[in-house]
PDB file of N, CA and C in Angstrom:
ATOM      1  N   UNK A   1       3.086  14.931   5.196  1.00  0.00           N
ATOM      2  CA  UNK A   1       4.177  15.294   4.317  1.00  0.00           C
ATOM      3  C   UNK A   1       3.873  16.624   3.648  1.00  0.00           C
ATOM      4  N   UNK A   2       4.737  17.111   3.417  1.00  0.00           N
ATOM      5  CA  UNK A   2       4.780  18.823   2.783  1.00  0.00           C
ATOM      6  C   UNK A   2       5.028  18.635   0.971  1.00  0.00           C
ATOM      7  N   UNK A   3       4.550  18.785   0.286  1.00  0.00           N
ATOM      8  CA  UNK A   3       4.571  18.968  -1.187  1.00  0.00           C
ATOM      9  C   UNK A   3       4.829  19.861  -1.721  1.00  0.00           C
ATOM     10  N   UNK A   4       5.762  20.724  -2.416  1.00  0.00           N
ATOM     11  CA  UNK A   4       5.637  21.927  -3.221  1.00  0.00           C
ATOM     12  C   UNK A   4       4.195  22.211  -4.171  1.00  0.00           C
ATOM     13  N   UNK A   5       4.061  23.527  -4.062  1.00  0.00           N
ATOM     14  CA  UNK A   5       3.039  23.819  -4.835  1.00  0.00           C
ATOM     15  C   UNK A   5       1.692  23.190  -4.414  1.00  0.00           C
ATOM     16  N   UNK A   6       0.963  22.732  -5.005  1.00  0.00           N
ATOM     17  CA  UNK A   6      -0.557  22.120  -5.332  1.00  0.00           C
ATOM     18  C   UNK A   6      -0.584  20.791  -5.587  1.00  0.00           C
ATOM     19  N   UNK A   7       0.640  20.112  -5.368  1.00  0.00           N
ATOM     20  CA  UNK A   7       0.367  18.556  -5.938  1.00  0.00           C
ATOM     21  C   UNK A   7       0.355  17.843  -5.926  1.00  0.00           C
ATOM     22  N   UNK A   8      -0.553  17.813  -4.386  1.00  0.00           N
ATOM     23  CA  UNK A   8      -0.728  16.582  -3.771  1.00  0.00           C
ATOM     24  C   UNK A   8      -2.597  16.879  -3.012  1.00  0.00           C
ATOM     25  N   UNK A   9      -2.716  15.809  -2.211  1.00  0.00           N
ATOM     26  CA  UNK A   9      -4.160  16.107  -2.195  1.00  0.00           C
ATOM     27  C   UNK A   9      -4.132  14.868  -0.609  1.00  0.00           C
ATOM     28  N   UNK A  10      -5.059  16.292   0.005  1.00  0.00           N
ATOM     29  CA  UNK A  10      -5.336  14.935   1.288  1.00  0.00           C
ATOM     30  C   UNK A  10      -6.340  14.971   1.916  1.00  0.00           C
ATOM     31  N   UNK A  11      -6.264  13.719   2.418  1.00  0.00           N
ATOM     32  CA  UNK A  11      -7.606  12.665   2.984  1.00  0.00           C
ATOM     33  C   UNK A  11      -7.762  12.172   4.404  1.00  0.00           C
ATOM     34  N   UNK A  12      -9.092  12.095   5.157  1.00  0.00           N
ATOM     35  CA  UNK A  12      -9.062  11.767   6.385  1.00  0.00           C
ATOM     36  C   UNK A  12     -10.503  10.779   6.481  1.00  0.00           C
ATOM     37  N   UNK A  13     -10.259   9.868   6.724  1.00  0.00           N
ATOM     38  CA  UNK A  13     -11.072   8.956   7.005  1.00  0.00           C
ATOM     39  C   UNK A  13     -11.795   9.095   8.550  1.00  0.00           C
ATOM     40  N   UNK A  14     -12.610   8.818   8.968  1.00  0.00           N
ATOM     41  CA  UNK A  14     -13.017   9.209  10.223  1.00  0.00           C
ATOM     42  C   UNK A  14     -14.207   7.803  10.623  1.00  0.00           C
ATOM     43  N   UNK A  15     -13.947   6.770  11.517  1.00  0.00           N
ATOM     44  CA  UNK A  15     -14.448   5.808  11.703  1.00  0.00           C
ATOM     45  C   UNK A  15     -14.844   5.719  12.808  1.00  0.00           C
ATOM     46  N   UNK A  16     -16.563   5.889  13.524  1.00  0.00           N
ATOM     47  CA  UNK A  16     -16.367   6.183  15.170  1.00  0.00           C
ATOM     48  C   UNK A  16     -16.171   7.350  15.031  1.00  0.00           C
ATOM     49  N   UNK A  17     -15.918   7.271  16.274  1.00  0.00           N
ATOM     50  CA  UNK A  17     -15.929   8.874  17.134  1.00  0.00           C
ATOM     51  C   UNK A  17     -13.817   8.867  17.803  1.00  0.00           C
ATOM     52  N   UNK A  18     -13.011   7.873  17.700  1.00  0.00           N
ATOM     53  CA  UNK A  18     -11.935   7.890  17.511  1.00  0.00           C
ATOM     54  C   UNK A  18     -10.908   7.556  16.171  1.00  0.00           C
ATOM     55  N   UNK A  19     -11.679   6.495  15.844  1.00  0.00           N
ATOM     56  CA  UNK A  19     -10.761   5.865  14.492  1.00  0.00           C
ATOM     57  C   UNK A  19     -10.576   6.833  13.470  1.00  0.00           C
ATOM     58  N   UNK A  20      -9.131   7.098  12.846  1.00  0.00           N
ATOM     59  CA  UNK A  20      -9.132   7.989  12.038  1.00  0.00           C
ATOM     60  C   UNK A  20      -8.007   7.801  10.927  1.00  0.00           C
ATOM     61  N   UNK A  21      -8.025   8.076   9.792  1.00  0.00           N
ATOM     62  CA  UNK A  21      -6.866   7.815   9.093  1.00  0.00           C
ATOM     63  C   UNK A  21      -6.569   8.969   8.283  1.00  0.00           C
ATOM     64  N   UNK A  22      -5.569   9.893   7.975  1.00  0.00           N
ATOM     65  CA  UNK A  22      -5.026  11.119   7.828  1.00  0.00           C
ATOM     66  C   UNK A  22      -4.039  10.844   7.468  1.00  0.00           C
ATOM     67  N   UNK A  23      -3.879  10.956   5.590  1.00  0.00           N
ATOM     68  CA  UNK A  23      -2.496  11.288   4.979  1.00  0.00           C
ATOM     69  C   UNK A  23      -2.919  12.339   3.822  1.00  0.00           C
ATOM     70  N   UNK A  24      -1.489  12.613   3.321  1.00  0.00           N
ATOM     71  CA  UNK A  24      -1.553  13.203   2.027  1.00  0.00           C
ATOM     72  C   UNK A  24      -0.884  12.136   0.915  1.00  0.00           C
ATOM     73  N   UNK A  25      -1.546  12.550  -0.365  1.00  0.00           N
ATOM     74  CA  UNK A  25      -0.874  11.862  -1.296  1.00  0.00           C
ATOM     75  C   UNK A  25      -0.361  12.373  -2.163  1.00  0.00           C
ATOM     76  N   UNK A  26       0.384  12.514  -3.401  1.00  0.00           N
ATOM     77  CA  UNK A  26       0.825  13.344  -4.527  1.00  0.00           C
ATOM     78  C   UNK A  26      -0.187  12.834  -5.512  1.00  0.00           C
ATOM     79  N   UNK A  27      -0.727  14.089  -6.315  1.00  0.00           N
ATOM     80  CA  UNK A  27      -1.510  13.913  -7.440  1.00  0.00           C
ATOM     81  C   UNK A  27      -1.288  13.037  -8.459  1.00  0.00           C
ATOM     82  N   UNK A  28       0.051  12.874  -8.628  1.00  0.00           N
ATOM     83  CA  UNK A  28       0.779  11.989  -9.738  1.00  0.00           C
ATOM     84  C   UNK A  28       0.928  10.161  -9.420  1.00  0.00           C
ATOM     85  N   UNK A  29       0.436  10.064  -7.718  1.00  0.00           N
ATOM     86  CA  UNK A  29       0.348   8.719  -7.502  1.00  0.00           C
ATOM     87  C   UNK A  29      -1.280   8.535  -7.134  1.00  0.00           C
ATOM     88  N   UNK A  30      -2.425   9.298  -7.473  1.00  0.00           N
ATOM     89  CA  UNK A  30      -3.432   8.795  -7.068  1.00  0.00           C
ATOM     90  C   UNK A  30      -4.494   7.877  -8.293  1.00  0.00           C
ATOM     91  N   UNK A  31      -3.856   7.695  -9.804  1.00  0.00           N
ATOM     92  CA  UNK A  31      -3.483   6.645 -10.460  1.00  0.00           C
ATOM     93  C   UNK A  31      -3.218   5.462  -9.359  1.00  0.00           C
ATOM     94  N   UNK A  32      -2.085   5.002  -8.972  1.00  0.00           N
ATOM     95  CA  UNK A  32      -1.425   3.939  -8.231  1.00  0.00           C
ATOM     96  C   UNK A  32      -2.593   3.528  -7.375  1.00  0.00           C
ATOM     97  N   UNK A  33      -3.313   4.183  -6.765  1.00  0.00           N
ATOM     98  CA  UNK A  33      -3.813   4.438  -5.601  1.00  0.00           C
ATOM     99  C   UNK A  33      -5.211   3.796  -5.726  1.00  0.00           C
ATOM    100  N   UNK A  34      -5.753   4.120  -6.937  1.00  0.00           N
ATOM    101  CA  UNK A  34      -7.021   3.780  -7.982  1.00  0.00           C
ATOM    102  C   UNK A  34      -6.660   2.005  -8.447  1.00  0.00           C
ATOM    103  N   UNK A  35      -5.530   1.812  -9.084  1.00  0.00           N
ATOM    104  CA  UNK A  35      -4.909   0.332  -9.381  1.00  0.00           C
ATOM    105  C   UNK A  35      -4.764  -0.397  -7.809  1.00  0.00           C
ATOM    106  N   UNK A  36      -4.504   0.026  -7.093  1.00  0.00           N
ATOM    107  CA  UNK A  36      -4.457  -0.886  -5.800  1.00  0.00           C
ATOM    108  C   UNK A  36      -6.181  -1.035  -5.313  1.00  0.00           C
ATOM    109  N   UNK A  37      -7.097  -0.476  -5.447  1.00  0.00           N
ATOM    110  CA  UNK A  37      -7.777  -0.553  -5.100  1.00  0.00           C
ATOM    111  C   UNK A  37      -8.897  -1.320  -6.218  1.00  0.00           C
ATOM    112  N   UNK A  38      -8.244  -1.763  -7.294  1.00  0.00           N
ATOM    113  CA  UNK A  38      -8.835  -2.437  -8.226  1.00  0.00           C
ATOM    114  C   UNK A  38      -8.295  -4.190  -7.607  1.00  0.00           C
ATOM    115  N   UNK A  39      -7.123  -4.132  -7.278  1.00  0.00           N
ATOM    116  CA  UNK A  39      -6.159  -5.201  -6.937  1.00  0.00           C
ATOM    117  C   UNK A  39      -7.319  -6.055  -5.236  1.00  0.00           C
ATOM    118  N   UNK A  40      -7.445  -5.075  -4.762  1.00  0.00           N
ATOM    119  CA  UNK A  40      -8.392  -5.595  -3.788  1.00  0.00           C
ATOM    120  C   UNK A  40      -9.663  -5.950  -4.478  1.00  0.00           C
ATOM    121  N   UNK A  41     -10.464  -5.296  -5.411  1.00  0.00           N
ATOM    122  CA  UNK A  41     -11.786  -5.529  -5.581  1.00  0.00           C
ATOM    123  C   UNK A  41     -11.649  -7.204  -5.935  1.00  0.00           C
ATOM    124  N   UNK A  42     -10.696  -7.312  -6.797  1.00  0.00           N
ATOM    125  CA  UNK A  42     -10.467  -8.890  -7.427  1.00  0.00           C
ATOM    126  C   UNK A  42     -10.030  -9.447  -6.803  1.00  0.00           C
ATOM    127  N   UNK A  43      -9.492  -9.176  -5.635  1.00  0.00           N
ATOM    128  CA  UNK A  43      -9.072 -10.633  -4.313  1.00  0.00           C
ATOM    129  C   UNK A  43      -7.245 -10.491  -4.566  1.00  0.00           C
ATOM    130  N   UNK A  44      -7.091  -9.698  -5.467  1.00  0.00           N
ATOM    131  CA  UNK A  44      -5.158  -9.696  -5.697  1.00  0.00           C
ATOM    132  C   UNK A  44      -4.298  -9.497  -4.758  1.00  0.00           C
ATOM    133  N   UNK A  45      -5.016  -9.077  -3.520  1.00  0.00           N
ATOM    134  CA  UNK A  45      -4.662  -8.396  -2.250  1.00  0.00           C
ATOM    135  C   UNK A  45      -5.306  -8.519  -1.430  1.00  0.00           C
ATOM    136  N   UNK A  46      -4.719  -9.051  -0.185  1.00  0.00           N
ATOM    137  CA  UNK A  46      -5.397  -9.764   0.965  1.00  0.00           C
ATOM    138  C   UNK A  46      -5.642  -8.474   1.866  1.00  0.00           C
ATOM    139  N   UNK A  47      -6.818  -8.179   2.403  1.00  0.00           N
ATOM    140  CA  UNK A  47      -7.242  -7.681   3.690  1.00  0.00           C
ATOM    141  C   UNK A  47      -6.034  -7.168   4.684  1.00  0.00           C
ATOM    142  N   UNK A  48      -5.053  -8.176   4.617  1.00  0.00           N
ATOM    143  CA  UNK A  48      -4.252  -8.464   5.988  1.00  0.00           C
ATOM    144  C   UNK A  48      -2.914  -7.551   5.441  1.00  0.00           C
ATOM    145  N   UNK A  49      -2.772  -7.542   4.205  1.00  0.00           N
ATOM    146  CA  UNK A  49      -1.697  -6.649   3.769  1.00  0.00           C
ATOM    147  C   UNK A  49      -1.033  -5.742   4.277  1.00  0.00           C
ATOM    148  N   UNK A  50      -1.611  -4.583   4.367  1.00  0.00           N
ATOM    149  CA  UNK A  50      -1.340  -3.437   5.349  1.00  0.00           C
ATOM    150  C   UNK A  50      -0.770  -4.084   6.541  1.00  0.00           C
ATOM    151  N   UNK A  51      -1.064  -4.746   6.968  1.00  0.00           N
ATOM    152  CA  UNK A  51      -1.133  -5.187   8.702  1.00  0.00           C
ATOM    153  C   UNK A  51      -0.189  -5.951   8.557  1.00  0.00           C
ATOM    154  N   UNK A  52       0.441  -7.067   7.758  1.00  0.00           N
ATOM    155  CA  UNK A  52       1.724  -7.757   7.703  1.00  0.00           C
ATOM    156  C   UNK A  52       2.588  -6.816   7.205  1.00  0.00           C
ATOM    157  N   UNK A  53       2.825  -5.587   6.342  1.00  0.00           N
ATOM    158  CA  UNK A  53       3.936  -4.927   6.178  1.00  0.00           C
ATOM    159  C   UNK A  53       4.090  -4.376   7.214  1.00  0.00           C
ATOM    160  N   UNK A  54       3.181  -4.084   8.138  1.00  0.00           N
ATOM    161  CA  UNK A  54       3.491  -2.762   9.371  1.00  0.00           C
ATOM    162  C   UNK A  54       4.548  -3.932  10.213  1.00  0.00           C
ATOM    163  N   UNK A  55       4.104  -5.432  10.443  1.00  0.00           N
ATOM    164  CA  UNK A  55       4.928  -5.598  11.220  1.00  0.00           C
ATOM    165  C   UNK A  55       6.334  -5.858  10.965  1.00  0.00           C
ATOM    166  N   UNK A  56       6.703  -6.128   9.613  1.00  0.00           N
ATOM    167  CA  UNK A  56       8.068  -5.811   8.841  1.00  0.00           C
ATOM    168  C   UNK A  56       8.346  -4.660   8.993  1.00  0.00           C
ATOM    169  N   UNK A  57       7.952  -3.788   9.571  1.00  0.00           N
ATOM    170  CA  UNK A  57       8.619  -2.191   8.867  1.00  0.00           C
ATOM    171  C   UNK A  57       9.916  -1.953   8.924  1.00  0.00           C
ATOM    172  N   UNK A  58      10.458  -2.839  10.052  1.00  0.00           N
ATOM    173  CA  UNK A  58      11.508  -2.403  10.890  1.00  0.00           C
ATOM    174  C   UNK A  58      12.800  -3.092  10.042  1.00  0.00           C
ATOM    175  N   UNK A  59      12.395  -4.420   9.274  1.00  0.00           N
ATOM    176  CA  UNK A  59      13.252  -4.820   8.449  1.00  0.00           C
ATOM    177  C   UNK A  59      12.998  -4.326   7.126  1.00  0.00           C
ATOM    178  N   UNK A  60      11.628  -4.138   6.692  1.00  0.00           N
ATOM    179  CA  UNK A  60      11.752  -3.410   5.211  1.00  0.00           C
ATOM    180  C   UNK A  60      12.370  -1.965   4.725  1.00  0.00           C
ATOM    181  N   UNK A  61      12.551  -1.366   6.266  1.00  0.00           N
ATOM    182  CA  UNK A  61      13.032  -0.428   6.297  1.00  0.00           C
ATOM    183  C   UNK A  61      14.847  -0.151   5.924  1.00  0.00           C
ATOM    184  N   UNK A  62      14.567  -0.865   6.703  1.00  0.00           N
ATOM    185  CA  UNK A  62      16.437  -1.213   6.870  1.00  0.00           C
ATOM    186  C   UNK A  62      17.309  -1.987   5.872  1.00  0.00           C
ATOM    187  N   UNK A  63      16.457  -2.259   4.467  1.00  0.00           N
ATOM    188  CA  UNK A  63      17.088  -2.668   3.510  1.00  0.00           C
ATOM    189  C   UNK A  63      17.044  -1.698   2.270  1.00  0.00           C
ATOM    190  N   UNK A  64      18.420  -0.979   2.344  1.00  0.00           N
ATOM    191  CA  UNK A  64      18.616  -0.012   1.373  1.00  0.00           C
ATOM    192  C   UNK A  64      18.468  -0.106  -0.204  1.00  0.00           C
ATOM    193  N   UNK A  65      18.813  -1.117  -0.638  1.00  0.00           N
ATOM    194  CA  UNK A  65      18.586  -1.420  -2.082  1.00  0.00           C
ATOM    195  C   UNK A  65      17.668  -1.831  -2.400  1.00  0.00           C
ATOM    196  N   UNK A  66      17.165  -0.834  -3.280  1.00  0.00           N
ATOM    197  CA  UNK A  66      15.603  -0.683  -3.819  1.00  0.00           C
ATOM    198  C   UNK A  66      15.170  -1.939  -4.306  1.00  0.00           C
ATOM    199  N   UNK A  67      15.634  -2.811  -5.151  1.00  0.00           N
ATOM    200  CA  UNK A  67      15.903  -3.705  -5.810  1.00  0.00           C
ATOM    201  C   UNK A  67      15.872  -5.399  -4.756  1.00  0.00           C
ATOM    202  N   UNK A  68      16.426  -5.311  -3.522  1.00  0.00           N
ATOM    203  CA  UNK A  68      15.850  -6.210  -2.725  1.00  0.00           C
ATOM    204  C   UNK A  68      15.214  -6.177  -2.096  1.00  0.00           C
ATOM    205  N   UNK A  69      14.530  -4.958  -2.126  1.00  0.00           N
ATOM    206  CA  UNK A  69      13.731  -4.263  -0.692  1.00  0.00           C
ATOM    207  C   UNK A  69      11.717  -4.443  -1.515  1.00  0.00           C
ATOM    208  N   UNK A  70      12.196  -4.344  -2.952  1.00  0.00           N
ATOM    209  CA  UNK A  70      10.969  -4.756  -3.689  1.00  0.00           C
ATOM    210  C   UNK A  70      10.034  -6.255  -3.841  1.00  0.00           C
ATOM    211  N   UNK A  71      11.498  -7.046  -3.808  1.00  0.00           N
ATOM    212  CA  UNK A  71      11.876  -8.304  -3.855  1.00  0.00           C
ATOM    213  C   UNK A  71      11.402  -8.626  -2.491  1.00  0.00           C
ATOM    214  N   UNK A  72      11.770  -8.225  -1.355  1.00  0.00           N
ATOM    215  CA  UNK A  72      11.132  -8.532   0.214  1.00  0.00           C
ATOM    216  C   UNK A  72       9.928  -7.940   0.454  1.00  0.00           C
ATOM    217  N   UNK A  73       8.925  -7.233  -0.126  1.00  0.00           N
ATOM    218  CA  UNK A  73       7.747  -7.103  -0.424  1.00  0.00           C
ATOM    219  C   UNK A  73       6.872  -7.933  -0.977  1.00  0.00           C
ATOM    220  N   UNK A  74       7.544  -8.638  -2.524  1.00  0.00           N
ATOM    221  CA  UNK A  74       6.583  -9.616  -2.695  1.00  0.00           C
ATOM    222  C   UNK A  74       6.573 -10.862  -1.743  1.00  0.00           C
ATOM    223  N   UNK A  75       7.636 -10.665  -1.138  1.00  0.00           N
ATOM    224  CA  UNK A  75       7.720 -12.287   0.214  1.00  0.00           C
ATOM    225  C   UNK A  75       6.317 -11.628   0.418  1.00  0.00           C
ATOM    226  N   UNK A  76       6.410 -10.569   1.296  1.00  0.00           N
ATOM    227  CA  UNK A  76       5.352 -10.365   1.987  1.00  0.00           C
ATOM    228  C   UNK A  76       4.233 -10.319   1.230  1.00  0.00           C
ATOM    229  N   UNK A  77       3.951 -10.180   0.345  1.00  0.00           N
ATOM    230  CA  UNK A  77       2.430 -10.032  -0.834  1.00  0.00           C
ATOM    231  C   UNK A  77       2.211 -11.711  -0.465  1.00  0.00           C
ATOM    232  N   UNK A  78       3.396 -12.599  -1.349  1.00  0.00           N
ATOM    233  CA  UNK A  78       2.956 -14.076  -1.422  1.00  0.00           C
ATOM    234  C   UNK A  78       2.564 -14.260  -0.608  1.00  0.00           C
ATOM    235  N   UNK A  79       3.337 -14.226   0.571  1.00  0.00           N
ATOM    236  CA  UNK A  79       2.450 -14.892   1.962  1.00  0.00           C
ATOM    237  C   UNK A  79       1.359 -14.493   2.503  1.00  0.00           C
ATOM    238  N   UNK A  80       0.608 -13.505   2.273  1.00  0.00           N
ATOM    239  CA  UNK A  80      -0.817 -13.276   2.632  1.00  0.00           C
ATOM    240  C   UNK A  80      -1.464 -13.628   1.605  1.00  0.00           C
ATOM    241  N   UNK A  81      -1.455 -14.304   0.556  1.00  0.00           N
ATOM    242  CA  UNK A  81      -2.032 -14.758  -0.270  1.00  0.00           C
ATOM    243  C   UNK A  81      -2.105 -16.008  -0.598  1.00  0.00           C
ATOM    244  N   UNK A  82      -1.254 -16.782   0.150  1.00  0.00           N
ATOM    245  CA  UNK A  82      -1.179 -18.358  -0.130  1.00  0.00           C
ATOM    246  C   UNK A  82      -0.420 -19.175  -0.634  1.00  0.00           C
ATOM    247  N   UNK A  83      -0.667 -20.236  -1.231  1.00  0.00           N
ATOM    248  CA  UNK A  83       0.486 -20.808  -2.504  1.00  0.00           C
ATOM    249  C   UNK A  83      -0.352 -20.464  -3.615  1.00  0.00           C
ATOM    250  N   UNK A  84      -1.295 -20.400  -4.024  1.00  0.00           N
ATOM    251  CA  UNK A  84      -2.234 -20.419  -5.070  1.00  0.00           C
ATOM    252  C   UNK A  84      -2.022 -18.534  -5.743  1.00  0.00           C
ATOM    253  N   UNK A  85      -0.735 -18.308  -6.192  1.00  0.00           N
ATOM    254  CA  UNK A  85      -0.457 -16.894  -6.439  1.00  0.00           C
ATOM    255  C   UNK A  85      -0.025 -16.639  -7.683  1.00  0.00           C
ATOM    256  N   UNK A  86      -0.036 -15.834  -8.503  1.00  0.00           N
ATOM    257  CA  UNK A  86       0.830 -15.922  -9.580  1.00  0.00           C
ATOM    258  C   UNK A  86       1.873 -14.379  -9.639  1.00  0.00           C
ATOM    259  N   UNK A  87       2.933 -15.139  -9.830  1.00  0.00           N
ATOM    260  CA  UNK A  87       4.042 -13.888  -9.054  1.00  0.00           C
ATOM    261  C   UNK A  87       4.180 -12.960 -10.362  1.00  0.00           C
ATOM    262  N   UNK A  88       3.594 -12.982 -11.268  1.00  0.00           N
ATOM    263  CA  UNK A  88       3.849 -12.069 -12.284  1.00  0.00           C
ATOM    264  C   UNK A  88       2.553 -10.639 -11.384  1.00  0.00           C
ATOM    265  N   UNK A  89       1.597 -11.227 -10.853  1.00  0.00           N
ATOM    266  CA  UNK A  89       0.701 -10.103  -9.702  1.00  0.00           C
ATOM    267  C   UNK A  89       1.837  -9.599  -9.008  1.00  0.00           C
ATOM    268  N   UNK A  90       1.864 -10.550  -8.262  1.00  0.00           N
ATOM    269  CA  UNK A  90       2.824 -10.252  -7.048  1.00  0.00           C
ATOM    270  C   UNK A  90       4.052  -8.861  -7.767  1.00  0.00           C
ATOM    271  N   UNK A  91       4.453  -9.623  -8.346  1.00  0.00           N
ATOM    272  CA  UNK A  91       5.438  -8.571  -8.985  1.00  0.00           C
ATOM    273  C   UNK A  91       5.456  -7.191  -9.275  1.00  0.00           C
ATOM    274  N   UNK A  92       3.833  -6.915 -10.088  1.00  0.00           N
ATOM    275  CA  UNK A  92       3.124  -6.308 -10.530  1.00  0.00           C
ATOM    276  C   UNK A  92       2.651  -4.772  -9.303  1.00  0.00           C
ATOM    277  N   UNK A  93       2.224  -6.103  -8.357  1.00  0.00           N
ATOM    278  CA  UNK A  93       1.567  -4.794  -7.155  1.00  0.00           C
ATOM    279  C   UNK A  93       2.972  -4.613  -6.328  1.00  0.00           C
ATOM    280  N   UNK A  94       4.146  -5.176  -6.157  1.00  0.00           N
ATOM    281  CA  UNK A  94       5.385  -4.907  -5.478  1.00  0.00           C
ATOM    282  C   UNK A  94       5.944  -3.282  -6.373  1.00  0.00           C
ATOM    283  N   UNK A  95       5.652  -3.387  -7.447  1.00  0.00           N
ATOM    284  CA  UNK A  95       5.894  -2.170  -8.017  1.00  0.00           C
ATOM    285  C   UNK A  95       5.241  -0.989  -7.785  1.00  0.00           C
ATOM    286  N   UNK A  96       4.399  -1.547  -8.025  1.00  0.00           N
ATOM    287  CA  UNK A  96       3.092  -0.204  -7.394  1.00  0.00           C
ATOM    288  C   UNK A  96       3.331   0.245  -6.185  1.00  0.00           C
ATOM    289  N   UNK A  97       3.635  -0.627  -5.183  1.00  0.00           N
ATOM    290  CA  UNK A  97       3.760  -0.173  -3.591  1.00  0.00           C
ATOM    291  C   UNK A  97       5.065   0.701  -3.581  1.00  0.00           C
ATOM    292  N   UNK A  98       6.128   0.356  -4.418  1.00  0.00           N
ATOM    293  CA  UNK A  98       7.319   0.640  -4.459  1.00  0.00           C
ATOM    294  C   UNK A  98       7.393   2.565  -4.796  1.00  0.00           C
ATOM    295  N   UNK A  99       6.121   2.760  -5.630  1.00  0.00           N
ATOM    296  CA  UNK A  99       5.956   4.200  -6.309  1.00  0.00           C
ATOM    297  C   UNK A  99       5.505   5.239  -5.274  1.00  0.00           C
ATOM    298  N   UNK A 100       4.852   4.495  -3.912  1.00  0.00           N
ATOM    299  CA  UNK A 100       5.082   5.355  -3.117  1.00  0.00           C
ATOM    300  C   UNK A 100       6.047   6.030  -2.213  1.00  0.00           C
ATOM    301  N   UNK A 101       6.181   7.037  -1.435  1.00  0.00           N
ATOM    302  CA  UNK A 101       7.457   7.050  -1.062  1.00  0.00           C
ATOM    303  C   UNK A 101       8.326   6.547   0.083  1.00  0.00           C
ATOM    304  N   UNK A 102       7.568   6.215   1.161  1.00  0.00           N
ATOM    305  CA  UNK A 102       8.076   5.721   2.130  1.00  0.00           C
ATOM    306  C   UNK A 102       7.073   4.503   2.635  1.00  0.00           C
ATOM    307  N   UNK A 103       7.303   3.346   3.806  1.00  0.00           N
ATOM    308  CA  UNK A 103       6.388   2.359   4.464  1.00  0.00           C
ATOM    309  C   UNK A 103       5.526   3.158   4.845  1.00  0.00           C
ATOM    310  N   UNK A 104       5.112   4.041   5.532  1.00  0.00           N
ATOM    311  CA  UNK A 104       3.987   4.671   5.838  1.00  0.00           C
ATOM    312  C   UNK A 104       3.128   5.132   4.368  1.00  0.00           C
ATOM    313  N   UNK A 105       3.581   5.423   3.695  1.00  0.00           N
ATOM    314  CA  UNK A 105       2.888   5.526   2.660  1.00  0.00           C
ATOM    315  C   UNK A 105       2.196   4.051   1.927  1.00  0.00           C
ATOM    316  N   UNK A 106       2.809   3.306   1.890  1.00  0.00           N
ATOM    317  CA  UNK A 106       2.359   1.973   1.488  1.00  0.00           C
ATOM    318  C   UNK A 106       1.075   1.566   2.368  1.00  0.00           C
ATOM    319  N   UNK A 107       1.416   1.934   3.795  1.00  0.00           N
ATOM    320  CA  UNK A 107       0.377   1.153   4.657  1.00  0.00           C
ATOM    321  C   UNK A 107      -1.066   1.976   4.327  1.00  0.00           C
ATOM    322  N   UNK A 108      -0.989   3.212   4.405  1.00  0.00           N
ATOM    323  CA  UNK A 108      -1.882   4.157   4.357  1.00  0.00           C
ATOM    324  C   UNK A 108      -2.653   4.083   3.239  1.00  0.00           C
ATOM    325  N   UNK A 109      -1.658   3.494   1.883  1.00  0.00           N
ATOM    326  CA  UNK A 109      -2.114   3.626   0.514  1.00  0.00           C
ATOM    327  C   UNK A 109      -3.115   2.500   0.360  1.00  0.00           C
ATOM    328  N   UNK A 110      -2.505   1.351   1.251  1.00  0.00           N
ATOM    329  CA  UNK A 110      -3.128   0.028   0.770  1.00  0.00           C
ATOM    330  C   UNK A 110      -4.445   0.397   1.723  1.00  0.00           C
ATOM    331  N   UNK A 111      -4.655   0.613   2.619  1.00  0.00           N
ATOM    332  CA  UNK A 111      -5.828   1.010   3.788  1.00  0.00           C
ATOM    333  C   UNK A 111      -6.858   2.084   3.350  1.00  0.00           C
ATOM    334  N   UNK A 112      -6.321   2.914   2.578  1.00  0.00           N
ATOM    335  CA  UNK A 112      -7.556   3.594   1.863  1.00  0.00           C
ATOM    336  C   UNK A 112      -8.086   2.969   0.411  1.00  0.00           C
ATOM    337  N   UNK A 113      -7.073   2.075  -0.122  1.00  0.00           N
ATOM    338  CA  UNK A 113      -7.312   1.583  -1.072  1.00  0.00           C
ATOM    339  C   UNK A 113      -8.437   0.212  -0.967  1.00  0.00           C
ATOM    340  N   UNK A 114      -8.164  -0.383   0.390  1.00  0.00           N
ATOM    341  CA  UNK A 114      -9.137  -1.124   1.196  1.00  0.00           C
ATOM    342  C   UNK A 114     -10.436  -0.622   1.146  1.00  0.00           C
ATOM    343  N   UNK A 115     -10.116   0.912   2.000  1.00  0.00           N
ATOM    344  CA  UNK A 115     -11.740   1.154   2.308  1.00  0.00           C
ATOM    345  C   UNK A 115     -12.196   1.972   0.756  1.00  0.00           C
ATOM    346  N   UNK A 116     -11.827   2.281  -0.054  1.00  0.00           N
ATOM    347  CA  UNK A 116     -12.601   2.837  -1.805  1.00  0.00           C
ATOM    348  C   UNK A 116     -13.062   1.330  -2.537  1.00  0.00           C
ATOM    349  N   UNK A 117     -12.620   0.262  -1.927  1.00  0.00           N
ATOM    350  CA  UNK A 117     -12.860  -0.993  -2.587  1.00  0.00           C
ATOM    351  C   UNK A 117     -14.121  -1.482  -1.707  1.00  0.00           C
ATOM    352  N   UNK A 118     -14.514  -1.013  -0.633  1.00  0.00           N
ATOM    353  CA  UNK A 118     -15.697  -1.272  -0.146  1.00  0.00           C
ATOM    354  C   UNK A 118     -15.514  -2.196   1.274  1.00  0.00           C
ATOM    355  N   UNK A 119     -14.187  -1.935   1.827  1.00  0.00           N
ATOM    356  CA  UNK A 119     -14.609  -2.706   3.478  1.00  0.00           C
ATOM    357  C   UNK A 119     -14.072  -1.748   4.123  1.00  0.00           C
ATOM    358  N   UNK A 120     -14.834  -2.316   5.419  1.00  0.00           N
ATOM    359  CA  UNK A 120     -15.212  -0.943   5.938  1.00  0.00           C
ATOM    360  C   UNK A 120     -13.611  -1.138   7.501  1.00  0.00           C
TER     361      UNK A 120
END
């Protein structure tokens, strides 16, 4: 993504001699970015996260109103997390994901936020 000015900042992960992960972020969401990766250290966020929104993309995409489209995120939060959840989290990190700007950004956000929380 292209940013005006200076205010954004980017990152490339390099795993192996192929694996690689390459985005940019905006300076003003790497706050968000720091809180998601607190959300993993404490178990608030399952491993599998990233990897169950990617396979929604195609419907999370396609729901225009911000407002149910947040709402069909925490489906997806609860269910990688169990019954044992408390949706005021859920709620909590549906917002956060929401501050980025597009699904690729979410996946990317939660995946580096993975690996600053310590898995590899």
């Amino acid at each position: 993504k292209n940013y005006p000015g200076k205010n954004a900042t980017a990152i490339q992960l390099i795993k192996g001699h192929t694996d690689t992960l390459s985005f940019t972020i905006p300076n003003d969401r790497i706050e968000d970015l720091l809180k998601l990766k607190e959300h993993f250290l404490a178990g608030e966020i399952s491993r599998t996260t990233p990897y169950r929104i990617e396979e929604s993309r195609d419907l999370l995409e396609a729901i225009t109103d911000r407002e149910a489209r947040r709402k069909y995120l925490c489906t997806i939060l609860k269910a990688t997390r169990g019954k044992h959840t408390n949706d005021d989290e859920i709620s909590t990190q549906s917002r956060l994901l929401m501050n980025f700007s597009d699904t690729d950004a979410m996946i990317t956000s939660l995946l580096y936020a993975r690996f600053l929380a310590g898995d590899k």
